[in-house]
Each structure stands twice: as structure tokens, then as C-alpha cells.
PDB file of N, CA and C in Angstrom:
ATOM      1  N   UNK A   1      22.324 -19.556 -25.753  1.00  0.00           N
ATOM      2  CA  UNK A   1      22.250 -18.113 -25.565  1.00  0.00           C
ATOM      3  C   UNK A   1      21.602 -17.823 -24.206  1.00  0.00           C
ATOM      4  N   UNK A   2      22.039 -16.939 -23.579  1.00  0.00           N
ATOM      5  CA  UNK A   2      21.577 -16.382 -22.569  1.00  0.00           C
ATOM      6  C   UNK A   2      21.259 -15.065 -22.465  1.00  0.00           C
ATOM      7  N   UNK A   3      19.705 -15.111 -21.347  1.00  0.00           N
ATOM      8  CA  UNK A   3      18.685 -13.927 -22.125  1.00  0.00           C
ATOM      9  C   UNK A   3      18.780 -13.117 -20.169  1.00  0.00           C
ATOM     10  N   UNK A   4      19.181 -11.973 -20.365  1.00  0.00           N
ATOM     11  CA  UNK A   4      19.238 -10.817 -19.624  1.00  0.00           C
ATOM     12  C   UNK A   4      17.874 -10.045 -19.607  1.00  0.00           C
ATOM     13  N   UNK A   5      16.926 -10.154 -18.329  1.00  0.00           N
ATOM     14  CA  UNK A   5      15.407 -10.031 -18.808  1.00  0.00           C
ATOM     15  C   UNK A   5      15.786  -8.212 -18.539  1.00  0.00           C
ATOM     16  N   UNK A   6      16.761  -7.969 -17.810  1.00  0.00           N
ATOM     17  CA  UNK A   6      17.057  -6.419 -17.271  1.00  0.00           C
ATOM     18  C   UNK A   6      17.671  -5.882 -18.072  1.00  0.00           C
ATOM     19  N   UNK A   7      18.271  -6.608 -19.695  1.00  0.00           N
ATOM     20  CA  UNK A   7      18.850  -5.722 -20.495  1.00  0.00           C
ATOM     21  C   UNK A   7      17.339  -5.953 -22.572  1.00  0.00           C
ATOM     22  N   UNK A   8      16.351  -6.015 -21.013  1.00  0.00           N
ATOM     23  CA  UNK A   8      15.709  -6.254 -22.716  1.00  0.00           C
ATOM     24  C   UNK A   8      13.897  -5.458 -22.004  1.00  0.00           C
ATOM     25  N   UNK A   9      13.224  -5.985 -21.454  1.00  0.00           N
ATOM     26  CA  UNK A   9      11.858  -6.022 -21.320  1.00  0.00           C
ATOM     27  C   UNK A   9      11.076  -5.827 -22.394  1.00  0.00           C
ATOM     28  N   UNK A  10      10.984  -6.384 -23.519  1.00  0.00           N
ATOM     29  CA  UNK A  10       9.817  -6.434 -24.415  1.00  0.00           C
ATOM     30  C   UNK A  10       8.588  -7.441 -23.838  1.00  0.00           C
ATOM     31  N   UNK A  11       8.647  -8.092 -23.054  1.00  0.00           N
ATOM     32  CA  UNK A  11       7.363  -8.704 -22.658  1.00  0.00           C
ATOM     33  C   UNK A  11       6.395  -7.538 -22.123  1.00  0.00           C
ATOM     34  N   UNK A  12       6.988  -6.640 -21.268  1.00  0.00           N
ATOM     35  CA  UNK A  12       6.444  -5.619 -21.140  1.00  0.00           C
ATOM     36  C   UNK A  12       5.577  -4.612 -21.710  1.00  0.00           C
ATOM     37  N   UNK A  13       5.715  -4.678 -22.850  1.00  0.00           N
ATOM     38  CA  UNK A  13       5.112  -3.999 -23.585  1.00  0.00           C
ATOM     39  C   UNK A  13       4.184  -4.606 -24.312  1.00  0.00           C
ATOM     40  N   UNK A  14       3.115  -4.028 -25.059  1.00  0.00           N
ATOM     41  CA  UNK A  14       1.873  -4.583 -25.546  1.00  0.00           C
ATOM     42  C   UNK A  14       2.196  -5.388 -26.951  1.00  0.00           C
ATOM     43  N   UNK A  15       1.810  -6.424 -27.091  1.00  0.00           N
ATOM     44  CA  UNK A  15       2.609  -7.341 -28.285  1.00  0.00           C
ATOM     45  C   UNK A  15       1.849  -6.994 -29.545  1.00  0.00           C
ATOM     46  N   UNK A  16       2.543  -7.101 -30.906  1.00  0.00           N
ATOM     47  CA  UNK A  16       2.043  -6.438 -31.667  1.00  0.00           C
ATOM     48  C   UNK A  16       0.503  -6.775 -32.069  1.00  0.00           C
ATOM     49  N   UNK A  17       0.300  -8.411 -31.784  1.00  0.00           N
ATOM     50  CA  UNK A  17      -1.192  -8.911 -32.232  1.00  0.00           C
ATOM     51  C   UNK A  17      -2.245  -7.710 -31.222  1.00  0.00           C
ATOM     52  N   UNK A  18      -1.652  -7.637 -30.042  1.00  0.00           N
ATOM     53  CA  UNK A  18      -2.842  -6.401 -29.065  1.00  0.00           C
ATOM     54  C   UNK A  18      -3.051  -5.311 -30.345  1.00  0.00           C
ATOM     55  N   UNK A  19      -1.702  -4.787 -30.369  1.00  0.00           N
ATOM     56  CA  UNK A  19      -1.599  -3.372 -31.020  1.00  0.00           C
ATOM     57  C   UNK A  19      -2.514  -3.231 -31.947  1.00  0.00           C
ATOM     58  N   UNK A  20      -2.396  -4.408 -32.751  1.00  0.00           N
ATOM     59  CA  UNK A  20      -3.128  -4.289 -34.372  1.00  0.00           C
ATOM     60  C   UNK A  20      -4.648  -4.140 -33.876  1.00  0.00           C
ATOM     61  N   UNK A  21      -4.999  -4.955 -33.214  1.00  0.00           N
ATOM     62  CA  UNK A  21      -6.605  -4.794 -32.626  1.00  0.00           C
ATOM     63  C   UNK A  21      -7.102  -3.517 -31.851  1.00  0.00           C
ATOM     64  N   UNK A  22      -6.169  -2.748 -31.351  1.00  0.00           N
ATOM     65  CA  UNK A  22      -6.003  -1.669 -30.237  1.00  0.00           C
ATOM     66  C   UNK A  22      -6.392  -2.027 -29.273  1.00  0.00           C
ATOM     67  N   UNK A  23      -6.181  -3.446 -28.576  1.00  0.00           N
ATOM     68  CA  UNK A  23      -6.321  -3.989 -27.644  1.00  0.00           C
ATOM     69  C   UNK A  23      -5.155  -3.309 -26.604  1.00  0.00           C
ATOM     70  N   UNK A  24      -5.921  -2.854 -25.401  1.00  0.00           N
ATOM     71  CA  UNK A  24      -5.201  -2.371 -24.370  1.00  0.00           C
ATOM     72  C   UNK A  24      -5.164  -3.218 -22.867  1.00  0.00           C
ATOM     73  N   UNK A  25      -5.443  -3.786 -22.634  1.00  0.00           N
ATOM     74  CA  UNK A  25      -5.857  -4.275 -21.295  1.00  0.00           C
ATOM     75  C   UNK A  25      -5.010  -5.261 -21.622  1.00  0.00           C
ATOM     76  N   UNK A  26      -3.566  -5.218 -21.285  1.00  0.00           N
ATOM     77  CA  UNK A  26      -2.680  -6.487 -21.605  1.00  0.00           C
ATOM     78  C   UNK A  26      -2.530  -7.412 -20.538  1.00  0.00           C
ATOM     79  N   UNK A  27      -2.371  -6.799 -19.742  1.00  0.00           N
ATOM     80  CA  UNK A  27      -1.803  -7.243 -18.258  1.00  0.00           C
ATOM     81  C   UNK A  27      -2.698  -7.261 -16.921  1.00  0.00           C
ATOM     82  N   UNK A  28      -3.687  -8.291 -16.865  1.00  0.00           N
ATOM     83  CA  UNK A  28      -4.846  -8.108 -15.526  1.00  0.00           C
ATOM     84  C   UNK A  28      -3.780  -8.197 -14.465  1.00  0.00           C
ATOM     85  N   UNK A  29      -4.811  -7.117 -13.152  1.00  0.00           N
ATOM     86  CA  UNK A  29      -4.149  -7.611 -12.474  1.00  0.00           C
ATOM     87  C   UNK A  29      -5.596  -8.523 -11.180  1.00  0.00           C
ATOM     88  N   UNK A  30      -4.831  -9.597 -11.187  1.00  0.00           N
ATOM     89  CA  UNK A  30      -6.110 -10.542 -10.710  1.00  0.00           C
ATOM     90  C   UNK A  30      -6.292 -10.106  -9.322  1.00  0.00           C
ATOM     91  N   UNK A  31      -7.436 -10.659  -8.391  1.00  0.00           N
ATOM     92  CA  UNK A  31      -8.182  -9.762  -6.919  1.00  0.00           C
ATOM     93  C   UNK A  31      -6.981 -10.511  -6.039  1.00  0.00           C
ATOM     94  N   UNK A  32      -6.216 -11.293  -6.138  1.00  0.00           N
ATOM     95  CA  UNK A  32      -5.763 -11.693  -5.181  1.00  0.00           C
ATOM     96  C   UNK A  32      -4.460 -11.081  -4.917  1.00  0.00           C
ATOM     97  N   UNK A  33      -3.749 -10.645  -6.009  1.00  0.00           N
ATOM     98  CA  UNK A  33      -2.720 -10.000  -6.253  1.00  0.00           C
ATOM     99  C   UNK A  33      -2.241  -9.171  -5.374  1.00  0.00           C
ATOM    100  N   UNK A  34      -0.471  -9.303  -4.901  1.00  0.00           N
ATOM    101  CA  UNK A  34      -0.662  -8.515  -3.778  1.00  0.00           C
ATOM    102  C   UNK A  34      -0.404  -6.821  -4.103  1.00  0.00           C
ATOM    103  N   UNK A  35      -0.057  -6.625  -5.454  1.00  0.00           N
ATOM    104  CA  UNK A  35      -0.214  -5.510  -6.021  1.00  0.00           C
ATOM    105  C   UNK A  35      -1.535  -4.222  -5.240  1.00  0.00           C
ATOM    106  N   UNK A  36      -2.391  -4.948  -5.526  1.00  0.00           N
ATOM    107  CA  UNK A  36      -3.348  -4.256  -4.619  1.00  0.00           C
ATOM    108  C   UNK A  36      -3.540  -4.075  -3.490  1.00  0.00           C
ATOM    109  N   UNK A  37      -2.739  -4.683  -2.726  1.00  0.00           N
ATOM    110  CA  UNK A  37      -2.778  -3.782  -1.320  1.00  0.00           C
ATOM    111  C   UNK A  37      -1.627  -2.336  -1.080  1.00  0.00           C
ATOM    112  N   UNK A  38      -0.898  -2.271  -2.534  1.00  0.00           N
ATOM    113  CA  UNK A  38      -0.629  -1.294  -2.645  1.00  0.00           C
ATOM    114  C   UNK A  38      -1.419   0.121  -2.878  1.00  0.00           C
ATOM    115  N   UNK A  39      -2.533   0.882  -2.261  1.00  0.00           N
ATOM    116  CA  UNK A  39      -3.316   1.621  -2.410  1.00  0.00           C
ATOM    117  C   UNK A  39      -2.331   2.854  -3.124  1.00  0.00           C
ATOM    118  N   UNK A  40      -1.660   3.489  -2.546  1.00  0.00           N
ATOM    119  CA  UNK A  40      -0.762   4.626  -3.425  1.00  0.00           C
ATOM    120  C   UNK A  40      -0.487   4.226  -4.172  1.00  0.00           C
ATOM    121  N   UNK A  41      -0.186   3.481  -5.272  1.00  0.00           N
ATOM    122  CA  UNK A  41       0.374   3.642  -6.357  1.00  0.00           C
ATOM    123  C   UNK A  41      -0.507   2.961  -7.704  1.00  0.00           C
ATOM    124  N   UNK A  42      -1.355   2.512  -7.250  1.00  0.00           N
ATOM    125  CA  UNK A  42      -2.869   1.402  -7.851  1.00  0.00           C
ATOM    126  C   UNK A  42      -2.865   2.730  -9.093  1.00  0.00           C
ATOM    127  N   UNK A  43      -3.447   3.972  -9.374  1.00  0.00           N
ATOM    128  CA  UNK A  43      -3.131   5.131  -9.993  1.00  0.00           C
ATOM    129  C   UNK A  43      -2.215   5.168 -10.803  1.00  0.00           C
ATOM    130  N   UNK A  44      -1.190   5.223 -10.764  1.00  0.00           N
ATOM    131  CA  UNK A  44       0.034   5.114 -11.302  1.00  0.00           C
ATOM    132  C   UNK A  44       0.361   4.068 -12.225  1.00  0.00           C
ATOM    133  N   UNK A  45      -0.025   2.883 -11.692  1.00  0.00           N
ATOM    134  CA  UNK A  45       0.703   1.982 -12.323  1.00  0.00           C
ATOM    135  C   UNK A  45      -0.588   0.959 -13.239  1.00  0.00           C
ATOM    136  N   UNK A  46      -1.596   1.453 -12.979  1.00  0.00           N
ATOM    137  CA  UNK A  46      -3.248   0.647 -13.311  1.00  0.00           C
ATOM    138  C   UNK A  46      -4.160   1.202 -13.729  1.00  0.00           C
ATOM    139  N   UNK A  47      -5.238   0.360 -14.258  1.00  0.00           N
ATOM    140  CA  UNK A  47      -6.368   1.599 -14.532  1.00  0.00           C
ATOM    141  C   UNK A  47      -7.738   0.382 -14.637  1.00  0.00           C
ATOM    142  N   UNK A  48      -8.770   0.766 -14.403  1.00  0.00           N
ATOM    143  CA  UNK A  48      -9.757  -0.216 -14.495  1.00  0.00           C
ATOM    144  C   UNK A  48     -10.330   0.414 -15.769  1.00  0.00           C
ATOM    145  N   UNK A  49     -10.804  -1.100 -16.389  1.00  0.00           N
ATOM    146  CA  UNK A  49     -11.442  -0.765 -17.824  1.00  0.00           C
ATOM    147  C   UNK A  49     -12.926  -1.080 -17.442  1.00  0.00           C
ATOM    148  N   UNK A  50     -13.518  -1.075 -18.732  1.00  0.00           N
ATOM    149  CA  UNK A  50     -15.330  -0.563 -18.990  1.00  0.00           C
ATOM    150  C   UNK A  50     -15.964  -1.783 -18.174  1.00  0.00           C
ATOM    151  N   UNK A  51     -15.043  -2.911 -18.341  1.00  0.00           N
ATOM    152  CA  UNK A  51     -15.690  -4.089 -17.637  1.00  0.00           C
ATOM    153  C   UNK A  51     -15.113  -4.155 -15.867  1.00  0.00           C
ATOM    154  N   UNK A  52     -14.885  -3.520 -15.602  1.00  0.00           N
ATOM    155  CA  UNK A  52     -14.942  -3.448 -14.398  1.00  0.00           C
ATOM    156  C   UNK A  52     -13.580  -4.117 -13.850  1.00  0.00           C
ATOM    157  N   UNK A  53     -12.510  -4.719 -14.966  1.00  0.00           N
ATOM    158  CA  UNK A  53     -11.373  -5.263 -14.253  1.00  0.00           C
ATOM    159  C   UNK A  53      -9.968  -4.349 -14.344  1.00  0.00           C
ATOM    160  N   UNK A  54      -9.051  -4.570 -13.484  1.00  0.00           N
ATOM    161  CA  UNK A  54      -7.788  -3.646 -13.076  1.00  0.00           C
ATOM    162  C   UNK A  54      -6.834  -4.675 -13.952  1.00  0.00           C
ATOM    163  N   UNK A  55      -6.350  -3.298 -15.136  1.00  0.00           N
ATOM    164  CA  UNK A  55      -4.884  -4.010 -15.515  1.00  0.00           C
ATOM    165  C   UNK A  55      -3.816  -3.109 -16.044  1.00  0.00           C
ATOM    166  N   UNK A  56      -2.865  -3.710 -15.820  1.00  0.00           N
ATOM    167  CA  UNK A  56      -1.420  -2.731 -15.686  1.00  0.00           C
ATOM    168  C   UNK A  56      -1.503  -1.396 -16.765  1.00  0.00           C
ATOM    169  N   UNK A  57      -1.124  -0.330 -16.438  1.00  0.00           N
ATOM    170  CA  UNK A  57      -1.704   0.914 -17.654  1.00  0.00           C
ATOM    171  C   UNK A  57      -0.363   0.994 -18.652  1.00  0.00           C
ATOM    172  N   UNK A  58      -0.498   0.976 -20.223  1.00  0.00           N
ATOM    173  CA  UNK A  58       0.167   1.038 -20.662  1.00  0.00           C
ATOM    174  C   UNK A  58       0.468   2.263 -21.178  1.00  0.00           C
ATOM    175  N   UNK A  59       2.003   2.821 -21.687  1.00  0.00           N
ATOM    176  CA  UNK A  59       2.073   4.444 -21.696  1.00  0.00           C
ATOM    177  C   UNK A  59       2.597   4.485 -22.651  1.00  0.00           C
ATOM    178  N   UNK A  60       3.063   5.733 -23.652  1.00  0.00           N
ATOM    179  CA  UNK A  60       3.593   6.188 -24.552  1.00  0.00           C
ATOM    180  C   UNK A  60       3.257   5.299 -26.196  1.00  0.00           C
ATOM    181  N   UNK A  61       4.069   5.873 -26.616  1.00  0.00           N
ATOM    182  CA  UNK A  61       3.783   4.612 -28.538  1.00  0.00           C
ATOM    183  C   UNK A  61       4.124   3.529 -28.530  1.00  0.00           C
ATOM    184  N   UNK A  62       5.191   3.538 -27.459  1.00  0.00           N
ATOM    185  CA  UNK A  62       5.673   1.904 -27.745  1.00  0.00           C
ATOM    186  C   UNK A  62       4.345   0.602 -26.947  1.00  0.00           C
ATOM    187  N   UNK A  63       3.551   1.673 -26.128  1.00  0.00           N
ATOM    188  CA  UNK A  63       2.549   0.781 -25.256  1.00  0.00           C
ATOM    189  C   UNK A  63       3.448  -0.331 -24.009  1.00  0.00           C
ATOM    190  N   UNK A  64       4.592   0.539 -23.560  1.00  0.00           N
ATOM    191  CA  UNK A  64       5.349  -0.306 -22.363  1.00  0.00           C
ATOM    192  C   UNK A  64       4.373  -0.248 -21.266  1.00  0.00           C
ATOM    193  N   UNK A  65       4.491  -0.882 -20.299  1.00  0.00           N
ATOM    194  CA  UNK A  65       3.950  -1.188 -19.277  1.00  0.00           C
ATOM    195  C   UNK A  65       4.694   0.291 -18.097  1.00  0.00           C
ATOM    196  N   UNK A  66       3.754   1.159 -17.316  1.00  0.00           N
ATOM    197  CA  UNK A  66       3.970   1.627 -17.194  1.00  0.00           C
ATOM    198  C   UNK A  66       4.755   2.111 -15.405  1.00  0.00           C
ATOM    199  N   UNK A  67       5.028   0.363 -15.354  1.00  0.00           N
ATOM    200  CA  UNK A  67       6.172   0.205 -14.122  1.00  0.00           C
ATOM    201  C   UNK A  67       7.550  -0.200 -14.750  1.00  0.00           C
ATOM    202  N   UNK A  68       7.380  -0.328 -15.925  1.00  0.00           N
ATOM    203  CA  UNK A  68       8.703  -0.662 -16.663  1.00  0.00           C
ATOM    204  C   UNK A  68       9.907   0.799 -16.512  1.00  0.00           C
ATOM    205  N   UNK A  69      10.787   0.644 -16.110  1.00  0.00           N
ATOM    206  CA  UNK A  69      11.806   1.610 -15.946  1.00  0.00           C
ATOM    207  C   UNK A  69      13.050   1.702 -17.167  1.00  0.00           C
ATOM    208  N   UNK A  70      13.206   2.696 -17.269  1.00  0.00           N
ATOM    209  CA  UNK A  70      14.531   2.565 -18.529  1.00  0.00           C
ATOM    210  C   UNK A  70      14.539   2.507 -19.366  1.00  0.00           C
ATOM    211  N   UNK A  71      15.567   1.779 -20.362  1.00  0.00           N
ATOM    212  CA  UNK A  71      15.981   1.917 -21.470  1.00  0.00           C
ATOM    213  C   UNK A  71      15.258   0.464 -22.204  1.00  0.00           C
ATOM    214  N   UNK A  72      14.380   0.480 -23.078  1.00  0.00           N
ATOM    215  CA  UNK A  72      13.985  -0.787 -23.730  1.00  0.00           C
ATOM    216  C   UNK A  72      15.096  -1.418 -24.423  1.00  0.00           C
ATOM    217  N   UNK A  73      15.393  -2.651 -24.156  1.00  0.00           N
ATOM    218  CA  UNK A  73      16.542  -3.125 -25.036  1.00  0.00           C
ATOM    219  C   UNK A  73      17.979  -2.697 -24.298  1.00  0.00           C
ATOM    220  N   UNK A  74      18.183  -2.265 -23.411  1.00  0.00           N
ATOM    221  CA  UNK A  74      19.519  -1.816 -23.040  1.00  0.00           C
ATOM    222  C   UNK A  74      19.342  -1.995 -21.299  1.00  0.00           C
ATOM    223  N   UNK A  75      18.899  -1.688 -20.495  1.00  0.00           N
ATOM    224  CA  UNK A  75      18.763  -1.142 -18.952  1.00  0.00           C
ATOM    225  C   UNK A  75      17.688  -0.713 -18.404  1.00  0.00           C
ATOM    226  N   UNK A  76      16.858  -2.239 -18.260  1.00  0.00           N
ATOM    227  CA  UNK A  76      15.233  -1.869 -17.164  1.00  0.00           C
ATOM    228  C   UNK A  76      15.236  -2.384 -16.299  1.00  0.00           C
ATOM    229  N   UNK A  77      13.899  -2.096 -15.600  1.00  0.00           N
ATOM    230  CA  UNK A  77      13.951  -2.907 -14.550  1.00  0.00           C
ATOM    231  C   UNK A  77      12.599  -2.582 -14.351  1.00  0.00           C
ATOM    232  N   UNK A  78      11.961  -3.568 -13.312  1.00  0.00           N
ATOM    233  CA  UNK A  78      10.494  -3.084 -12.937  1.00  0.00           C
ATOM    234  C   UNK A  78      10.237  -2.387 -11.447  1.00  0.00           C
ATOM    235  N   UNK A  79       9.389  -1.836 -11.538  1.00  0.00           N
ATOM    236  CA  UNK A  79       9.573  -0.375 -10.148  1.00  0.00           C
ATOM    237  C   UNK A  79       8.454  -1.438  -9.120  1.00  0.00           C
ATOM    238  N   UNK A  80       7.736  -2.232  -9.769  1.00  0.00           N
ATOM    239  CA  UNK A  80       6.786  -3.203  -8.532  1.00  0.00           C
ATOM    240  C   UNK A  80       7.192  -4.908  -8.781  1.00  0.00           C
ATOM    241  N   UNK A  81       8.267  -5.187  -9.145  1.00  0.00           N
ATOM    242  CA  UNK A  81       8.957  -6.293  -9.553  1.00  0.00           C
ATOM    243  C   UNK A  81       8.496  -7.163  -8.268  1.00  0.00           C
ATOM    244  N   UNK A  82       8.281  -7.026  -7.037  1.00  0.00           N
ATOM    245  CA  UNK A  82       8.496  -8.095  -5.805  1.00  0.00           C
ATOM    246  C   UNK A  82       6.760  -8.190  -5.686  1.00  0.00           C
ATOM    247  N   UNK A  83       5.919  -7.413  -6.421  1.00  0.00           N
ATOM    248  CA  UNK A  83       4.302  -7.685  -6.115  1.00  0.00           C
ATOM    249  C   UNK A  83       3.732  -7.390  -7.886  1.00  0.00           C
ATOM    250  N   UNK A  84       4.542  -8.058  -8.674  1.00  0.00           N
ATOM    251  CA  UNK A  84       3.909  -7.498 -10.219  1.00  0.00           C
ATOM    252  C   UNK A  84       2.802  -8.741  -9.949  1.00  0.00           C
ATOM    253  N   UNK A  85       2.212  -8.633 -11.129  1.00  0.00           N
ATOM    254  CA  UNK A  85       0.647  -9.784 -11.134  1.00  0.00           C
ATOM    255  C   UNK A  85       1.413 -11.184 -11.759  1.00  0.00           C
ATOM    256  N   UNK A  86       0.287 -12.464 -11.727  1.00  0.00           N
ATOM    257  CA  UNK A  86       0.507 -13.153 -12.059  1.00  0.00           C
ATOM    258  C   UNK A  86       0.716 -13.628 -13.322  1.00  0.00           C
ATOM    259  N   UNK A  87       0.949 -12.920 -14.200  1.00  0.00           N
ATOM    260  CA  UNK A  87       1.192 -12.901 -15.601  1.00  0.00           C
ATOM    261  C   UNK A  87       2.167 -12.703 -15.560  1.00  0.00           C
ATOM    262  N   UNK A  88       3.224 -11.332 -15.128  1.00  0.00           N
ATOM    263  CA  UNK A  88       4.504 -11.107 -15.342  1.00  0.00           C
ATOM    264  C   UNK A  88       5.317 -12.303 -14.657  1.00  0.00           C
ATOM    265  N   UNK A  89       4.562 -12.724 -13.323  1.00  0.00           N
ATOM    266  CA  UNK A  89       5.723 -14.147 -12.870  1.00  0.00           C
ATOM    267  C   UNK A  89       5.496 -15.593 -14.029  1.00  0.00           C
ATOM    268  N   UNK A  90       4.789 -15.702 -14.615  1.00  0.00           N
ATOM    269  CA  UNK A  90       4.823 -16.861 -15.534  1.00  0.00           C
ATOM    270  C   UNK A  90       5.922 -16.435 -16.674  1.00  0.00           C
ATOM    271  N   UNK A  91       6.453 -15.391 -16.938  1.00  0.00           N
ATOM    272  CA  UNK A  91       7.053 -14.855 -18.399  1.00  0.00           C
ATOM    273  C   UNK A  91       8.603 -15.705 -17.897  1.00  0.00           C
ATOM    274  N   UNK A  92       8.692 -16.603 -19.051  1.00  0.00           N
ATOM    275  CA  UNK A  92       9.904 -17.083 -18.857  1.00  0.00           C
ATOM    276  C   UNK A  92      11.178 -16.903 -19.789  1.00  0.00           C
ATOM    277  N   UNK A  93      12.373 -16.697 -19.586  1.00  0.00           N
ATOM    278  CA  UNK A  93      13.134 -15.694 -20.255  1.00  0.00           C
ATOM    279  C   UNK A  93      13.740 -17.113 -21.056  1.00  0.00           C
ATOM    280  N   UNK A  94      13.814 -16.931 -22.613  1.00  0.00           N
ATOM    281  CA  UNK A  94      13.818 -17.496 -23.718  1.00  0.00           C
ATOM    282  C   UNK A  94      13.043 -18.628 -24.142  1.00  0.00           C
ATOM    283  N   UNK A  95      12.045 -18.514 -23.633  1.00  0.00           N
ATOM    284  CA  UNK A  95      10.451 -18.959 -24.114  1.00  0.00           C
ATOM    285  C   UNK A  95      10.185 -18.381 -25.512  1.00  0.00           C
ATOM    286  N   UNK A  96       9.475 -19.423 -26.543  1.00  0.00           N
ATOM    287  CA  UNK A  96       8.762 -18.787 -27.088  1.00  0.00           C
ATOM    288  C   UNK A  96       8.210 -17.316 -27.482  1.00  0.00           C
ATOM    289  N   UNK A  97       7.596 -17.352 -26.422  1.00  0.00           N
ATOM    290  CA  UNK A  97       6.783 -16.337 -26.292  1.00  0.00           C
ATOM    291  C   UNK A  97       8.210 -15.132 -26.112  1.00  0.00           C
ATOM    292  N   UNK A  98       8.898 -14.908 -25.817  1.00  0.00           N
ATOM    293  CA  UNK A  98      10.168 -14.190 -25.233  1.00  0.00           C
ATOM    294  C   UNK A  98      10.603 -13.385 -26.567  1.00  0.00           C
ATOM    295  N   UNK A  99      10.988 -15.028 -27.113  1.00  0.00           N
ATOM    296  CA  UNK A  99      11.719 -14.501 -28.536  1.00  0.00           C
ATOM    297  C   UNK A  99      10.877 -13.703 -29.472  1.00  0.00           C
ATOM    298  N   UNK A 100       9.165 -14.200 -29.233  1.00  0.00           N
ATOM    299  CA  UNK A 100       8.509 -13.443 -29.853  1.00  0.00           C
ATOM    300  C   UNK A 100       8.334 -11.745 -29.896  1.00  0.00           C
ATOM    301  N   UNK A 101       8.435 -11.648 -28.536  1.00  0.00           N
ATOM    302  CA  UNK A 101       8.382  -9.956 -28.359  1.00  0.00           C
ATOM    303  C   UNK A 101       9.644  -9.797 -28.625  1.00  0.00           C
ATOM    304  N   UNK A 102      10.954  -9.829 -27.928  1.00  0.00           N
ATOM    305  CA  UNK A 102      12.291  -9.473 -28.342  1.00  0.00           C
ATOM    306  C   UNK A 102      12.042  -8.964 -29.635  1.00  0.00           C
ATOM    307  N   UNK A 103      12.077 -10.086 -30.867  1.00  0.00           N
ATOM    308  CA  UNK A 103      11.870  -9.597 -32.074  1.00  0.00           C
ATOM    309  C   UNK A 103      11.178  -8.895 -32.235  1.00  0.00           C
ATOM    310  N   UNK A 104       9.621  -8.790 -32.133  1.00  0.00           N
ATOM    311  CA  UNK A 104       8.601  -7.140 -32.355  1.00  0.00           C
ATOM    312  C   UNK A 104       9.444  -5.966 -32.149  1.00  0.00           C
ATOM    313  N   UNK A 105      10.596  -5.998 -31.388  1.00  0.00           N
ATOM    314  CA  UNK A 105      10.910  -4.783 -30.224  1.00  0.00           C
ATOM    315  C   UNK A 105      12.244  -4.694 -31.034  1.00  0.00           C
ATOM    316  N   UNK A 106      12.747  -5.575 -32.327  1.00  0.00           N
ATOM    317  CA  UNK A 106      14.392  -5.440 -32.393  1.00  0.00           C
ATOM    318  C   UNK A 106      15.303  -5.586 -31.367  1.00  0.00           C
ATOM    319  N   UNK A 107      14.774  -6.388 -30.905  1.00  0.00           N
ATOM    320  CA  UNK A 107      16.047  -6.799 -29.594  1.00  0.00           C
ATOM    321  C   UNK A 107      16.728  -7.954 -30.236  1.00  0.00           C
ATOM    322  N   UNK A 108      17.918  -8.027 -30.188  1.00  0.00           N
ATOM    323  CA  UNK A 108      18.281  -8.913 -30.810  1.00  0.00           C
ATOM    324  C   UNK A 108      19.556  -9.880 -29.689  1.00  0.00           C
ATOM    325  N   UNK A 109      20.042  -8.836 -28.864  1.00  0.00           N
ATOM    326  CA  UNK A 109      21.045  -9.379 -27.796  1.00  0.00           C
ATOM    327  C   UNK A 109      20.789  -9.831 -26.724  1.00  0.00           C
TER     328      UNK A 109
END
């Protein structure tokens, strides 16, 4: 099977073990990251928590990541894809971990 990461992004979103805890801070984004020399959009796309570290801000019920674009399961894409953090470049498409969110999310294609 072959996995279309632009016709799915559930990694994106907060996995259900976060959810259950109301764990929010899914996605650090680490000091070296070149994300951050993006100053305009650091706002937008981040938020620093109580402990003092920056990680990706998650939005709405589903808790997507809030550079995620589109349609979950059908047509995304990421809006900082060429400087996301080092977490989103390790996500490997039909990993484990892959199939795990897919399924949370009903993705099934």
C-alpha cells in the first residue's frame, strides 16, 4: 500500500493518548529550528507554554496543527513544510506510528 502524506495528515494532529490527558504541547519546536527565524509568523503558527518552551499551536476539536492546510483525510498540505521542526521531518509515511493516527482520524485510504 501506498500512503499519500498530502491526501491524509493525521500525524498532524494531537494523537488521541495527548487528548485523553489534555496534553497540548505536541509538537516542540527546538532553538535551533529554522522555523524561528521566521519572526512574522512565530504567532500564528506557535505559542510558548508555562515552561518556557515554543510548540506548534494546535486549533479547533480535532486539535490539528495549526499550519496544517485543508481537508483532513482528503487534500493538505503544510503552509511551513520547507522549515517545520524536527519532529514533523522524522514522521515517516506508513510507520507504525502513521497507521496509528490514520486510524484515530478514520483514514483509511
Amino acid at each position: 500500500m501506498t500512503f499519500d502524506c498530502q491526501r491524509c495528515g493525521a500525524c498532524c494532529c494531537n494523537p488521541a493518548e495527548n487528548r485523553a490527558e489534555a496534553y497540548r504541547d505536541y509538537i516542540l519546536v527546538e532553538a535551533e529550528s529554522r522555523l524561528l527565524r521566521r519572526q512574522r509568523i512565530l504567532g500564528r503558527y506557535t505559542f510558548v507554554n508555562a515552561g518556557g518552551e515554543r510548540h506548534m499551536k494546535l486549533v479547533g476539536p480535532s486539535q490539528r496543527c495549526a499550519a496544517l492546510e485543508g481537508a483532513l483525510g482528503r487534500d493538505v498540505r503544510c503552509a511551513i513544510y520547507a522549515d517545520r521542526p524536527a519532529a514533523c521531518r522524522r514522521v515517516e509515511a506508513g510507520s507504525a506510528r502513521c497507521l496509528q493516527y490514520r486510524a484515530e482520524r478514520g483514514i483509511t485510504s
